[in-house]
C-alpha atoms as a PDB file:
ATOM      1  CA  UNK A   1     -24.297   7.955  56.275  1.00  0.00           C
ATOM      2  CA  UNK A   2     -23.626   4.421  55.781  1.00  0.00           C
ATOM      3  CA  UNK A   3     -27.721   3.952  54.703  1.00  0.00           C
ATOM      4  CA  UNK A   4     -27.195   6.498  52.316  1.00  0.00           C
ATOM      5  CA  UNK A   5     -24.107   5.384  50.495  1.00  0.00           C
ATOM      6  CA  UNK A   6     -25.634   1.907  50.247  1.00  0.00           C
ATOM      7  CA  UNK A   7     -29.047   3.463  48.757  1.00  0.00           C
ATOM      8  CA  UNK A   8     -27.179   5.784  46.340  1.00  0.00           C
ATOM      9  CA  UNK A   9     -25.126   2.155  45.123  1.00  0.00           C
ATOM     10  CA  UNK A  10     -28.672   0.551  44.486  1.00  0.00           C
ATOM     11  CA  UNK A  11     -30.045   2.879  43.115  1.00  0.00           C
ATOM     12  CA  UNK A  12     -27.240   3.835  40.654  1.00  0.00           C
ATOM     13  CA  UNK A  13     -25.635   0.420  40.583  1.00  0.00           C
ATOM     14  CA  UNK A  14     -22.681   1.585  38.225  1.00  0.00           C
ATOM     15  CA  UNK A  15     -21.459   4.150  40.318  1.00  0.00           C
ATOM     16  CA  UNK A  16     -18.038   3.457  42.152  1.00  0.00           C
ATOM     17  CA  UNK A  17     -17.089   4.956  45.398  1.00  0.00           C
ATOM     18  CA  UNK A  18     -15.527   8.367  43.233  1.00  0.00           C
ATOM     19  CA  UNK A  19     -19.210   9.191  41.993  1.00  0.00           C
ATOM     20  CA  UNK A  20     -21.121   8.136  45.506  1.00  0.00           C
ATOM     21  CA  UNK A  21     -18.629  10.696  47.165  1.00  0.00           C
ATOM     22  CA  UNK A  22     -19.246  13.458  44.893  1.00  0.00           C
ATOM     23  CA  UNK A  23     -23.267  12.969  45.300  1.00  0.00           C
ATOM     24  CA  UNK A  24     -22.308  13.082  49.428  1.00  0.00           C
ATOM     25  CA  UNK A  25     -20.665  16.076  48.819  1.00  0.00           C
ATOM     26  CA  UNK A  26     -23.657  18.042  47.442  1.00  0.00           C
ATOM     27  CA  UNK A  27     -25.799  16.230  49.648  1.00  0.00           C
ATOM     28  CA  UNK A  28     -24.360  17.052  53.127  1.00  0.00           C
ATOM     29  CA  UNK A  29     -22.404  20.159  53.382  1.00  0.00           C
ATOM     30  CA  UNK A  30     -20.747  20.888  56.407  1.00  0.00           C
ATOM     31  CA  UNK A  31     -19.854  17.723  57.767  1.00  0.00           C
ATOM     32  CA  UNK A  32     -17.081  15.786  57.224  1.00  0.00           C
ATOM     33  CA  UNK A  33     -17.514  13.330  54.139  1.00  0.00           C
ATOM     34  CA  UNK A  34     -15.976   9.667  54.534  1.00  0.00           C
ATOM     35  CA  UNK A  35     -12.881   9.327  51.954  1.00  0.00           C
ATOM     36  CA  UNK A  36     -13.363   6.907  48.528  1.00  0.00           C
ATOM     37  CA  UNK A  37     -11.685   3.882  50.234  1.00  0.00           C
ATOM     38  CA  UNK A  38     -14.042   3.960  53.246  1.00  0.00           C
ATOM     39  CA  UNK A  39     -16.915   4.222  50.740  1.00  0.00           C
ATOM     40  CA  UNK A  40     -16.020   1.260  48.831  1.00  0.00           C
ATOM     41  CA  UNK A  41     -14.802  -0.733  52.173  1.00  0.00           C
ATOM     42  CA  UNK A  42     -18.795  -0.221  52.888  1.00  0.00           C
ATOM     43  CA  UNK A  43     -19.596  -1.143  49.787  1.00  0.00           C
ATOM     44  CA  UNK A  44     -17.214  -4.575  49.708  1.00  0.00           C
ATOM     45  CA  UNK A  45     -18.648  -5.327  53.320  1.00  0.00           C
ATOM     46  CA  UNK A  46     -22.539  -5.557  51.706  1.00  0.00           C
ATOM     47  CA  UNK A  47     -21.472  -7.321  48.923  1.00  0.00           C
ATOM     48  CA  UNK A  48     -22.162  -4.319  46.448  1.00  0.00           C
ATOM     49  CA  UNK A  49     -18.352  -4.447  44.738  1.00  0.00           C
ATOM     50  CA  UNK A  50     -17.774  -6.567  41.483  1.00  0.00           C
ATOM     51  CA  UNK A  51     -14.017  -7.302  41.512  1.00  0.00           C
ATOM     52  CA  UNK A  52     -12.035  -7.300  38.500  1.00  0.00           C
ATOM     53  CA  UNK A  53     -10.061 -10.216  37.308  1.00  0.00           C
ATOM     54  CA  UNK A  54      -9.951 -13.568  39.362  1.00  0.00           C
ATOM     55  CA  UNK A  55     -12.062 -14.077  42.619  1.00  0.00           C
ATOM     56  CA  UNK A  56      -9.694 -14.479  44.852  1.00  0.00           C
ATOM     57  CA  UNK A  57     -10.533 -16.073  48.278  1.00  0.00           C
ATOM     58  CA  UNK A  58     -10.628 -13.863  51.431  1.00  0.00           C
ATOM     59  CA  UNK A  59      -9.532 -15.797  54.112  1.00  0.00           C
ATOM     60  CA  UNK A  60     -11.640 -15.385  57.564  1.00  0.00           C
ATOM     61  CA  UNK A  61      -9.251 -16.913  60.036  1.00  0.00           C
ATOM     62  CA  UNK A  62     -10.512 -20.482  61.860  1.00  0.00           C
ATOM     63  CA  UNK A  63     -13.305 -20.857  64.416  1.00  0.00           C
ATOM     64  CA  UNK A  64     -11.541 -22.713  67.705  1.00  0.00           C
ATOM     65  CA  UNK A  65     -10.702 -25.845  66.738  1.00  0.00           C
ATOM     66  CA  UNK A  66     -10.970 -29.431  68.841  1.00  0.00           C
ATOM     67  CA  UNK A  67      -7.679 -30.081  68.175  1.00  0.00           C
ATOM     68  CA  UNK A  68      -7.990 -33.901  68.258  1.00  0.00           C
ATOM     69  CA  UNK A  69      -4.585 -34.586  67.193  1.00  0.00           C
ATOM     70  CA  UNK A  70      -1.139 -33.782  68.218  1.00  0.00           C
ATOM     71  CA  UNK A  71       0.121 -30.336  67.045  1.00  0.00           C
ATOM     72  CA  UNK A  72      -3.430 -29.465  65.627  1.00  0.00           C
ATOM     73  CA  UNK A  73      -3.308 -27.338  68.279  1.00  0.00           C
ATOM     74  CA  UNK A  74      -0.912 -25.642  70.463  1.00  0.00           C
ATOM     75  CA  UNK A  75      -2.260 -23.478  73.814  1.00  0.00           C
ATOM     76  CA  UNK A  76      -0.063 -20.902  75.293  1.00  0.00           C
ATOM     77  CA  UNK A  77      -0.109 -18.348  77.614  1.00  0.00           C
ATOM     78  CA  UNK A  78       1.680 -16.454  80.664  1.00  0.00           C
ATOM     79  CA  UNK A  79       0.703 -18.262  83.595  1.00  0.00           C
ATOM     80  CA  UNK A  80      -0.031 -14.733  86.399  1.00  0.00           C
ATOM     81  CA  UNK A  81       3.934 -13.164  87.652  1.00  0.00           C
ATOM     82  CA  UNK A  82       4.836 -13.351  90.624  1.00  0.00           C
ATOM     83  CA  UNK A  83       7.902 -12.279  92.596  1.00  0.00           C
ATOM     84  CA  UNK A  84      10.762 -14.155  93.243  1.00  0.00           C
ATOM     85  CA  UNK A  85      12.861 -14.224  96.491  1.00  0.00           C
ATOM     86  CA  UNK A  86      14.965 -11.688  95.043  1.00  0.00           C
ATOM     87  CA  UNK A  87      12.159  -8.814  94.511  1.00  0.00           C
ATOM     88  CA  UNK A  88      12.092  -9.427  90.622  1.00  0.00           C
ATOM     89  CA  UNK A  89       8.836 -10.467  88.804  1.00  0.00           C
ATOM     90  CA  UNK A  90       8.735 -14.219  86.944  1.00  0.00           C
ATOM     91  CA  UNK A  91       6.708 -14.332  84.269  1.00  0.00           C
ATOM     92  CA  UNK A  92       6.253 -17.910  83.065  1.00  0.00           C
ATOM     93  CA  UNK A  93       5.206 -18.567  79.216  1.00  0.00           C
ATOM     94  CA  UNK A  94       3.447 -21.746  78.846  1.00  0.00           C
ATOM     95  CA  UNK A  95       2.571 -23.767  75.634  1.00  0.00           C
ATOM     96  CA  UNK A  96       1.007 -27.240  75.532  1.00  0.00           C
ATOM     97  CA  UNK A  97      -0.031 -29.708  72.572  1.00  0.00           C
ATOM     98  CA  UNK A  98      -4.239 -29.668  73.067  1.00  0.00           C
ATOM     99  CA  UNK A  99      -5.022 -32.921  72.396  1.00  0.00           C
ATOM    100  CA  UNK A 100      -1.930 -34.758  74.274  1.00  0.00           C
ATOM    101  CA  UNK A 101      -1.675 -32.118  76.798  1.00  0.00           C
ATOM    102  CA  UNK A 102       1.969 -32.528  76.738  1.00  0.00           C
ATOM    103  CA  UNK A 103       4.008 -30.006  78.671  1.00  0.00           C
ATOM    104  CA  UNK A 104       6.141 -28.480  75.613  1.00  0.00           C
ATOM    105  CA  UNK A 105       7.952 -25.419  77.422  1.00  0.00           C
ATOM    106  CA  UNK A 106       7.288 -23.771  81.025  1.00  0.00           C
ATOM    107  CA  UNK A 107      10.090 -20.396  80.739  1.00  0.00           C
ATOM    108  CA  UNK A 108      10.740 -18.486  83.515  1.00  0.00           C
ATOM    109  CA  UNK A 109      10.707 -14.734  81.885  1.00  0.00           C
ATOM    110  CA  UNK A 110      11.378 -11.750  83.229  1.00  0.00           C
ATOM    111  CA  UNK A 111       8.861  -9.983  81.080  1.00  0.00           C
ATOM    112  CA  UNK A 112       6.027 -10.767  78.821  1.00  0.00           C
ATOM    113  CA  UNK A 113       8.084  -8.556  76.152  1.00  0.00           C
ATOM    114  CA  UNK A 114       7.951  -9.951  72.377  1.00  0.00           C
ATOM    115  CA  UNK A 115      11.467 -10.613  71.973  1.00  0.00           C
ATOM    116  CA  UNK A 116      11.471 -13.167  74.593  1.00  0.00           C
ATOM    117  CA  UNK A 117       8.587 -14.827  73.024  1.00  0.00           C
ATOM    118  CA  UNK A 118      10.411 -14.605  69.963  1.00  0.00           C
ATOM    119  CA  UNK A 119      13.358 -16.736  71.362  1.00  0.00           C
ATOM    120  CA  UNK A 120      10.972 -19.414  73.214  1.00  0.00           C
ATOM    121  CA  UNK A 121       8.665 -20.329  70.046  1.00  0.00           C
ATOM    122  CA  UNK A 122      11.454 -20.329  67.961  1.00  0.00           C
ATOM    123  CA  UNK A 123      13.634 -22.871  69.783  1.00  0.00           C
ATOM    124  CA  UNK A 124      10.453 -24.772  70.701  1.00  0.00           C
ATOM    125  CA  UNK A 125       9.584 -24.765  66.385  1.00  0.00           C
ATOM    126  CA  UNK A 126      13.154 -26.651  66.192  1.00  0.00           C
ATOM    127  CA  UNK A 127      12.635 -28.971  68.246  1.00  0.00           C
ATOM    128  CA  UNK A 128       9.315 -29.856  67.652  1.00  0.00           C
ATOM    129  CA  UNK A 129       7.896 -28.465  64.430  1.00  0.00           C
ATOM    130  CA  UNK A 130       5.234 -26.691  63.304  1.00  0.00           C
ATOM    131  CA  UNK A 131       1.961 -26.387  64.629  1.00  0.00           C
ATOM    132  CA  UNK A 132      -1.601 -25.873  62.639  1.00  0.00           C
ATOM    133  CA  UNK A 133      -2.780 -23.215  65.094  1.00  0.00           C
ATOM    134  CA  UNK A 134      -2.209 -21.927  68.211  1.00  0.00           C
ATOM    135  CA  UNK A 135      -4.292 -20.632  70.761  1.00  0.00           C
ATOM    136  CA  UNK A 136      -4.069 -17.924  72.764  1.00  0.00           C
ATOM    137  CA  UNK A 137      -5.695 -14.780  74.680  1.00  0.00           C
ATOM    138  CA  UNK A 138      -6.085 -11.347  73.857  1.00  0.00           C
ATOM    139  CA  UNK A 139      -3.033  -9.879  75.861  1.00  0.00           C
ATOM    140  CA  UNK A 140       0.606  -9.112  74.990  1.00  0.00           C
ATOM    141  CA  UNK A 141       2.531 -10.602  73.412  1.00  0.00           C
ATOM    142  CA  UNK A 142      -0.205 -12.547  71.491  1.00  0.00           C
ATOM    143  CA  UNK A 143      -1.891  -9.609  70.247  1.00  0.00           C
ATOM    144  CA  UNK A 144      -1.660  -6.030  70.674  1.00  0.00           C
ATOM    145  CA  UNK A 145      -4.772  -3.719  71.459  1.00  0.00           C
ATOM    146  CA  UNK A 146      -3.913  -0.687  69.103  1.00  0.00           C
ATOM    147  CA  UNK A 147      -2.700  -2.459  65.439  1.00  0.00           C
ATOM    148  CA  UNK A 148      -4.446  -3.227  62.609  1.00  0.00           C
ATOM    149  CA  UNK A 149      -6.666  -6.182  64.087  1.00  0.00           C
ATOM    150  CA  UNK A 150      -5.274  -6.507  66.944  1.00  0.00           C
ATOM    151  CA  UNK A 151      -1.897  -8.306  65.732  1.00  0.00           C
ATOM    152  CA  UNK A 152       1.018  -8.719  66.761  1.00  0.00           C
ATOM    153  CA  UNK A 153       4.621  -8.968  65.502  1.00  0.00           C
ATOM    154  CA  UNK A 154       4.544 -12.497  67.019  1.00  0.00           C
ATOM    155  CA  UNK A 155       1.159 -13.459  65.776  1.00  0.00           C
ATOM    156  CA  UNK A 156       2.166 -11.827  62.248  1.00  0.00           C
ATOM    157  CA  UNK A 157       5.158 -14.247  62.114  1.00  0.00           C
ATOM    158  CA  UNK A 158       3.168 -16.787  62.837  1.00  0.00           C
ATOM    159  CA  UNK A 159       0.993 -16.255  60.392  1.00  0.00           C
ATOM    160  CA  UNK A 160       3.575 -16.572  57.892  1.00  0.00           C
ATOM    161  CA  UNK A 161       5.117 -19.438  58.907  1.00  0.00           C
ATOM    162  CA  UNK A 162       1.410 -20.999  58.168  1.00  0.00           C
ATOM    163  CA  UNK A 163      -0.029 -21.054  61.719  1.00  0.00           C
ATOM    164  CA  UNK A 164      -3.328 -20.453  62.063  1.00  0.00           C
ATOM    165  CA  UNK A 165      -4.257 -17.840  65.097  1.00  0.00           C
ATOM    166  CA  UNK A 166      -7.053 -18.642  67.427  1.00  0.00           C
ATOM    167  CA  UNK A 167      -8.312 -15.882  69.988  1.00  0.00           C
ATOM    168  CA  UNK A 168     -10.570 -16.586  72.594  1.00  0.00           C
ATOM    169  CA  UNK A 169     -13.079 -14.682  73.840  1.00  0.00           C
ATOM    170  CA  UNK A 170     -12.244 -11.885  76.197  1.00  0.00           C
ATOM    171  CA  UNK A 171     -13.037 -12.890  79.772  1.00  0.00           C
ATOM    172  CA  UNK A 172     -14.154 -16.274  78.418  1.00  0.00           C
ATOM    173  CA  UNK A 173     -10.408 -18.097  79.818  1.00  0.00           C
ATOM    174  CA  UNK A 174     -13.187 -21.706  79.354  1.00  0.00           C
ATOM    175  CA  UNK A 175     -12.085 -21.868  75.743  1.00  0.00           C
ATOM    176  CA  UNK A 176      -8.334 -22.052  76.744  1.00  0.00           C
ATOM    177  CA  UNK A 177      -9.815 -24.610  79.489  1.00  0.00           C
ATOM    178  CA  UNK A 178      -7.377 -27.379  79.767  1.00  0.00           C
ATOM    179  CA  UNK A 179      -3.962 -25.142  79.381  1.00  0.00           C
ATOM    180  CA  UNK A 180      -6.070 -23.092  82.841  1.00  0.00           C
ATOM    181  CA  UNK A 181      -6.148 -26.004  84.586  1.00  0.00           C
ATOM    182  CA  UNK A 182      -2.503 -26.988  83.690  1.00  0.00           C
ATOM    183  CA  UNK A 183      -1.631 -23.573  85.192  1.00  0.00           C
ATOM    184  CA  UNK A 184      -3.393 -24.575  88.550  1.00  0.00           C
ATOM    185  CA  UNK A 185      -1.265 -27.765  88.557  1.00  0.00           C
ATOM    186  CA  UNK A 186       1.890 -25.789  88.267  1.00  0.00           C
ATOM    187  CA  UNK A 187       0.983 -22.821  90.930  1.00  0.00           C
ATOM    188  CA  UNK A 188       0.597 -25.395  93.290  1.00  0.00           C
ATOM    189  CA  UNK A 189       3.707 -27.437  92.799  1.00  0.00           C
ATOM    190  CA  UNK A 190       5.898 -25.242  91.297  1.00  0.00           C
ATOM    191  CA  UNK A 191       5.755 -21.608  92.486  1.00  0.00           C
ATOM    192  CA  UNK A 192       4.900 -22.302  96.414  1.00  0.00           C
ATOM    193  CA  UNK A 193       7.224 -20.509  98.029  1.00  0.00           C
ATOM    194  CA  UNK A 194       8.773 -19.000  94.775  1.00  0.00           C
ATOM    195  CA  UNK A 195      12.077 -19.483  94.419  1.00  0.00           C
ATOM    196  CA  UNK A 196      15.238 -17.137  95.132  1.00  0.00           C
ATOM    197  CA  UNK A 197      16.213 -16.440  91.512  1.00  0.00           C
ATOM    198  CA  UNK A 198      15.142 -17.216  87.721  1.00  0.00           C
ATOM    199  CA  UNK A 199      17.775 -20.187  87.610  1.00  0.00           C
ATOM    200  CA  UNK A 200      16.137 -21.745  90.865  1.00  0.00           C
ATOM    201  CA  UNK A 201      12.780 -21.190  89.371  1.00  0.00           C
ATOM    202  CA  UNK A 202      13.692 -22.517  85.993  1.00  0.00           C
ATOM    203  CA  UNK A 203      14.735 -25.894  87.749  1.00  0.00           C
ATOM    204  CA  UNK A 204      11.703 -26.856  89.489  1.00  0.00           C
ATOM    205  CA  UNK A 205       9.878 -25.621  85.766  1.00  0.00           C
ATOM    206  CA  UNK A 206      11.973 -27.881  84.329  1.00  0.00           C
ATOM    207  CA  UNK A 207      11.160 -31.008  87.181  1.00  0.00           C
ATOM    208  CA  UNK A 208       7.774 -30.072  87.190  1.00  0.00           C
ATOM    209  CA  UNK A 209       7.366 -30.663  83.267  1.00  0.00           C
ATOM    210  CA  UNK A 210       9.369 -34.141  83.640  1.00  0.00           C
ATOM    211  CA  UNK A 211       6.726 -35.175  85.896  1.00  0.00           C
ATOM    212  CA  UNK A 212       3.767 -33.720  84.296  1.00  0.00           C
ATOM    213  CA  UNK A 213       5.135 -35.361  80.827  1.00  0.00           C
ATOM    214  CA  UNK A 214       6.503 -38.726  81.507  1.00  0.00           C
ATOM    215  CA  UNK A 215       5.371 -39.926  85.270  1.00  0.00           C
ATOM    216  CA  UNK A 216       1.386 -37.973  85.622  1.00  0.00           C
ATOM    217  CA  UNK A 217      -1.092 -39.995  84.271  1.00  0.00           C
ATOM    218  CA  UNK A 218      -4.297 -38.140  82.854  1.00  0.00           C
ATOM    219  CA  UNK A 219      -7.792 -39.366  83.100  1.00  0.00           C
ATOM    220  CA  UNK A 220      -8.841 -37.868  79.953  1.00  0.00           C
ATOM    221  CA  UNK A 221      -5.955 -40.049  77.951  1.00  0.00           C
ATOM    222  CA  UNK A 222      -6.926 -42.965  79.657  1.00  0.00           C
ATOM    223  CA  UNK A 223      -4.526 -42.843  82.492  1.00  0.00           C
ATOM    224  CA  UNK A 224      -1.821 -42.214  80.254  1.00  0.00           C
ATOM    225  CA  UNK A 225       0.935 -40.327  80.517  1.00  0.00           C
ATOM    226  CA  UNK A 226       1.354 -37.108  78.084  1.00  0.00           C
ATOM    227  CA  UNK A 227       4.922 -38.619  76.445  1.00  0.00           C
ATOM    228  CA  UNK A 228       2.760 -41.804  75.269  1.00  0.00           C
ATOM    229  CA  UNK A 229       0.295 -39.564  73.005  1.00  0.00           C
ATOM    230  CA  UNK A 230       2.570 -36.497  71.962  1.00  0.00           C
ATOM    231  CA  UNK A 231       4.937 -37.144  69.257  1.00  0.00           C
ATOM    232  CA  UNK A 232       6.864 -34.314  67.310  1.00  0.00           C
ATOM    233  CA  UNK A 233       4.785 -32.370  64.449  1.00  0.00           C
ATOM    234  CA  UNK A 234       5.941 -34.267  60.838  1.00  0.00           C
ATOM    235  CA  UNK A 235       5.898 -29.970  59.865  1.00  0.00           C
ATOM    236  CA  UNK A 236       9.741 -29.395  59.786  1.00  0.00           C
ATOM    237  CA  UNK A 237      10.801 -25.019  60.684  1.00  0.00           C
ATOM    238  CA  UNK A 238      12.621 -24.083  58.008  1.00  0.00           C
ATOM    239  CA  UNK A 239      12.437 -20.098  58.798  1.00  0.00           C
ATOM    240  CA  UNK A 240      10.183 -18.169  57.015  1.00  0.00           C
ATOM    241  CA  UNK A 241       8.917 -19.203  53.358  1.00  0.00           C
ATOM    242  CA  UNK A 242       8.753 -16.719  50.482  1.00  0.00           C
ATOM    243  CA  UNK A 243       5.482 -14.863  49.497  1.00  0.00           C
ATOM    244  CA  UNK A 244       4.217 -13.858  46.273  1.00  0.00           C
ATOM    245  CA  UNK A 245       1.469 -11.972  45.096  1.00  0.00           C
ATOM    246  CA  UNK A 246       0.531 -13.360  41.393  1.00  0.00           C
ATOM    247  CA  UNK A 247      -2.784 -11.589  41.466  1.00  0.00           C
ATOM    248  CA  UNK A 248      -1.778  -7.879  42.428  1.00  0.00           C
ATOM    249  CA  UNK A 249      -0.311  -5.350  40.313  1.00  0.00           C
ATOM    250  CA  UNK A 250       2.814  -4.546  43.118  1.00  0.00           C
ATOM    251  CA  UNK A 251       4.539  -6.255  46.231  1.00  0.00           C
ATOM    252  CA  UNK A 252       6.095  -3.814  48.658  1.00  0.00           C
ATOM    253  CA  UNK A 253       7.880  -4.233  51.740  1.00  0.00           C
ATOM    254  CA  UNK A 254       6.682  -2.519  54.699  1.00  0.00           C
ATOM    255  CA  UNK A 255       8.843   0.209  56.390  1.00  0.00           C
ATOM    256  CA  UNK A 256      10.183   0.241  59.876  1.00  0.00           C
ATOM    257  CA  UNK A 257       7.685   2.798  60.973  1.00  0.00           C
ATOM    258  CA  UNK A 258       4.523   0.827  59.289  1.00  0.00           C
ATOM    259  CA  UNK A 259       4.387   2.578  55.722  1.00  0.00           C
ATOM    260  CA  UNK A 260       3.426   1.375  52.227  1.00  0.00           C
ATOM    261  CA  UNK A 261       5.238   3.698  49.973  1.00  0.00           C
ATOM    262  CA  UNK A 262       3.164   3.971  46.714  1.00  0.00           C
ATOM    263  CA  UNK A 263       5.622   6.428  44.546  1.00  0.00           C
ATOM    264  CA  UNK A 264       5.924   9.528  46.442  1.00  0.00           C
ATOM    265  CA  UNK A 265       2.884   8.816  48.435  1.00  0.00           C
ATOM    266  CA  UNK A 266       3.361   6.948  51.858  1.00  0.00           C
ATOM    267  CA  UNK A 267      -0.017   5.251  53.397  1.00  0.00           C
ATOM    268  CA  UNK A 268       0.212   4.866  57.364  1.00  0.00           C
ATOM    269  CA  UNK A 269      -0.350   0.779  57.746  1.00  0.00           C
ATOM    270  CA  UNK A 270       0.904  -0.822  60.755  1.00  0.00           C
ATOM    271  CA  UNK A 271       3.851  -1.506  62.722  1.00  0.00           C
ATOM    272  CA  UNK A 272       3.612  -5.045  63.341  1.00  0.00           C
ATOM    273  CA  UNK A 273       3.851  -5.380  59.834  1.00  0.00           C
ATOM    274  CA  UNK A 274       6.986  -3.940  59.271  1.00  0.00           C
ATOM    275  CA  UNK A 275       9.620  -5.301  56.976  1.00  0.00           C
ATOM    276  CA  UNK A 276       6.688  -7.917  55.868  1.00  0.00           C
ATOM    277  CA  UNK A 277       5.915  -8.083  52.286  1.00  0.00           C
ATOM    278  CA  UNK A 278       2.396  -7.387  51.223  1.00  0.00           C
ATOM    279  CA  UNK A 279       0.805  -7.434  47.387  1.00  0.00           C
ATOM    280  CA  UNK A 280      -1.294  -3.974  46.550  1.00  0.00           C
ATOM    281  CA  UNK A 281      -3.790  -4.122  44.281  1.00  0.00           C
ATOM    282  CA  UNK A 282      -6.023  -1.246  42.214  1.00  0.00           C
ATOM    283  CA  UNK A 283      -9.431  -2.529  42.118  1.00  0.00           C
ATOM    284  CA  UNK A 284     -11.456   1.363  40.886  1.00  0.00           C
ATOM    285  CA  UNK A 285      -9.674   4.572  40.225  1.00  0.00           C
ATOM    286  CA  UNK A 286      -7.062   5.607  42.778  1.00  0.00           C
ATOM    287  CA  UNK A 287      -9.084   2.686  44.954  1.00  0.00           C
ATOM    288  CA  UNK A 288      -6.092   0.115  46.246  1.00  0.00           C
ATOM    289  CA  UNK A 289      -6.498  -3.025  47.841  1.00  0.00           C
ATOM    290  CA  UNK A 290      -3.912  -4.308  50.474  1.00  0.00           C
ATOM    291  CA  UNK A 291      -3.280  -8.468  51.301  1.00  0.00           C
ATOM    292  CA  UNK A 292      -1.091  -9.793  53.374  1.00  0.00           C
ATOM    293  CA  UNK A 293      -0.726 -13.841  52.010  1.00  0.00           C
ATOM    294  CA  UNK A 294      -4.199 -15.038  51.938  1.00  0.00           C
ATOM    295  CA  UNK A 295      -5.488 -12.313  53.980  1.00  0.00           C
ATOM    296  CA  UNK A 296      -7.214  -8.810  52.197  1.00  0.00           C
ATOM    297  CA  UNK A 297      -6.864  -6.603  54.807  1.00  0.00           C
ATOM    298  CA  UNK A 298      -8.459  -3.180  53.493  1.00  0.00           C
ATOM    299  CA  UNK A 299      -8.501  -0.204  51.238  1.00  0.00           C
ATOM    300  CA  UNK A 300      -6.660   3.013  50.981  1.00  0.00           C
ATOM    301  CA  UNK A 301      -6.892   6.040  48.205  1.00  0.00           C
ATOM    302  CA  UNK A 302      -4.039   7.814  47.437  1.00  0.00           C
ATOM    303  CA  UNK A 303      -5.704  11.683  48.645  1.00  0.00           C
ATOM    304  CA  UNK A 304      -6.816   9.996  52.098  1.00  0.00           C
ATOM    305  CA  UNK A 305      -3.244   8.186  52.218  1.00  0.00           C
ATOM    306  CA  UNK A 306      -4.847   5.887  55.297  1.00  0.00           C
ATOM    307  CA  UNK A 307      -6.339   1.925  55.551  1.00  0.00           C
ATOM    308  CA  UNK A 308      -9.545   1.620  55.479  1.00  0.00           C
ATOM    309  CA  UNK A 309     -10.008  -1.849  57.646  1.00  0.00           C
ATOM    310  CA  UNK A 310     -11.775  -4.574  55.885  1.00  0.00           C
ATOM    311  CA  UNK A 311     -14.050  -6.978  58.808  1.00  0.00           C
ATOM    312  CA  UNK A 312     -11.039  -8.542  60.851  1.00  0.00           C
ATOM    313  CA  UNK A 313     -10.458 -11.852  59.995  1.00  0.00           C
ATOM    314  CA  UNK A 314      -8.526 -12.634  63.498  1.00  0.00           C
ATOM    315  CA  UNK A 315     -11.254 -11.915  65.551  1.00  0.00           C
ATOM    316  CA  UNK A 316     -12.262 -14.206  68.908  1.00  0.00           C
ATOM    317  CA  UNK A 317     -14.353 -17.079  67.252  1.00  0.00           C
ATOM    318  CA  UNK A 318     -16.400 -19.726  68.981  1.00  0.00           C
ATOM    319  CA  UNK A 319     -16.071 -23.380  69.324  1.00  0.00           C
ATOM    320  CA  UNK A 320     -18.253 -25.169  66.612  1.00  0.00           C
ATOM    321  CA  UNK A 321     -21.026 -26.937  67.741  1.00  0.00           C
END
């Protein structure tokens, strides 16, 4: 189908996705016909749509990064639970500065759940500012396997507070290499036995980072210690910045369920983006384009009423050679 609706546009190079979709609909009767935003998302992908107005740029995320220099780039992830003395389950979130590979937080959760993340990156953005990107898996609360793209509330928010997201490759944990190895460190001297409760478990996080930080010298920084490299990101958290949209025709605000309400007409988006602010934009006839900041993340019709992806920009990317 795809092979036709790309030989139909070269052949009759005027033709938007309304008049390819009519000429599918005498061609092939009796199956089901794809709707006028999937037709020109195929289009758009081959490079067969002229846009009206300004180009604007399509951002397509960040390949992983070296992260040569302090908050470049941040690594976190939930080092494996494991129960305490009291039959509950510890869950510690871990984030470290790449390049220093300064300790920032080790929390004893009780659950990988996104609120808690929520409270952890937010205190840890106070006190040390902003990263450029951070790195992370594929697993909750990073990302979630059923949104749009695989986003999450917590990677959405980061996204508007400027951070870049960096995925690594599923079953590839050698691209998060040195935060692994930090996790090895801690198993050994922090969670053997595991303590009785999450306060007692919290304390020997807490000694453990003191002596990872300030007294454990590392090889790879020349024997020194991560305190002497790591210094606080000059990126200040001020909460969330304002977005506009000077290039679309409309900015709505997402509702709690993950709608865009267009009149009347409400277009099934995502939860993760809810209460977010994204710009809508009509490109062809009844043909609307949806971006989030710098980010166009597909099309929707208003017969259809659903998002037709665009390629995901947040995809797992590859270390540049």
């Amino acid at each position: 189908m795809e092979n036709y609706i790309l030989n139909v546009k070269r052949e009759h190079s005027t033709w938007g996705a309304r008049k390819i979709r009519e000429r599918l609909l005498r061609r092939f009767s009796g199956i089901p016909i794809p709707a006028k935003s999937t037709i020109h998302a195929v289009l758009d992908r081959h490079g067969l749509v002229e846009r009206r107005g300004r180009v604007r740029r399509r951002a397509q995320g960040t390949e992983l990064s070296f992260g040569k220099n302090p908050n470049e780039l941040w690594c976190t992830d939930f080092k494996g639970e494991f129960l305490l003395g009291n039959d509950h389950y510890c869950y510690p979130l871990t984030v470290t500065d790449h390049a220093s590979r300064y300790l920032l937080t080790c929390e004893a959760l009780s659950s990988t759940k996104e609120n808690y993340a929520f409270t952890v990156f937010e205190r840890l953005f106070k006190e040390r500012g902003l990263p450029a990107n951070i790195r992370s898996d594929n697993g909750v609360p990073f990302a979630s396997a059923h949104a749009l793209f695989n986003l999450s509330k917590l990677a959405v928010w980061w996204l508007r507070l400027g951070i870049g997201i960096e995925r690594i490759k599923p079953g590839h944990p050698q691209q998060n290499g040195r935060h692994e190895r930090m996790h090895l460190t801690l198993k050994k001297e922090a969670t053997k036995p595991a303590s009785r409760n999450f306060l007692q478990q919290q304390a020997r996080f807490d000694k453990f980072m003191e002596v990872f930080n300030n007294e454990r010298p590392h090889e790879a920084l020349d024997m020194k210690c991560p305190t002497e490299v790591y210094q606080p990101s000059k990126r200040i958290y001020q909460g969330l910045p304002d977005i506009d949209y000077p290039l679309h025709d409309r900015v709505i605000v997402v509702t709690r369920c993950g709608r865009i309400c267009l009149g009347k007409k409400k277009i099934n988006f995502s939860t993760v983006f809810a209460g977010q602010a994204v710009g809508i934009k009509e490109v062809h006839d009844d043909i609307w384009l949806v971006s989030f900041m710098d980010y166009d993340l597909g099309y929707f019709d208003l017969e259809t009423r659903v998002l037709e992806p665009l390629e995901n920009p947040f995809g797992p990317k590859v270390l540049p050679m």
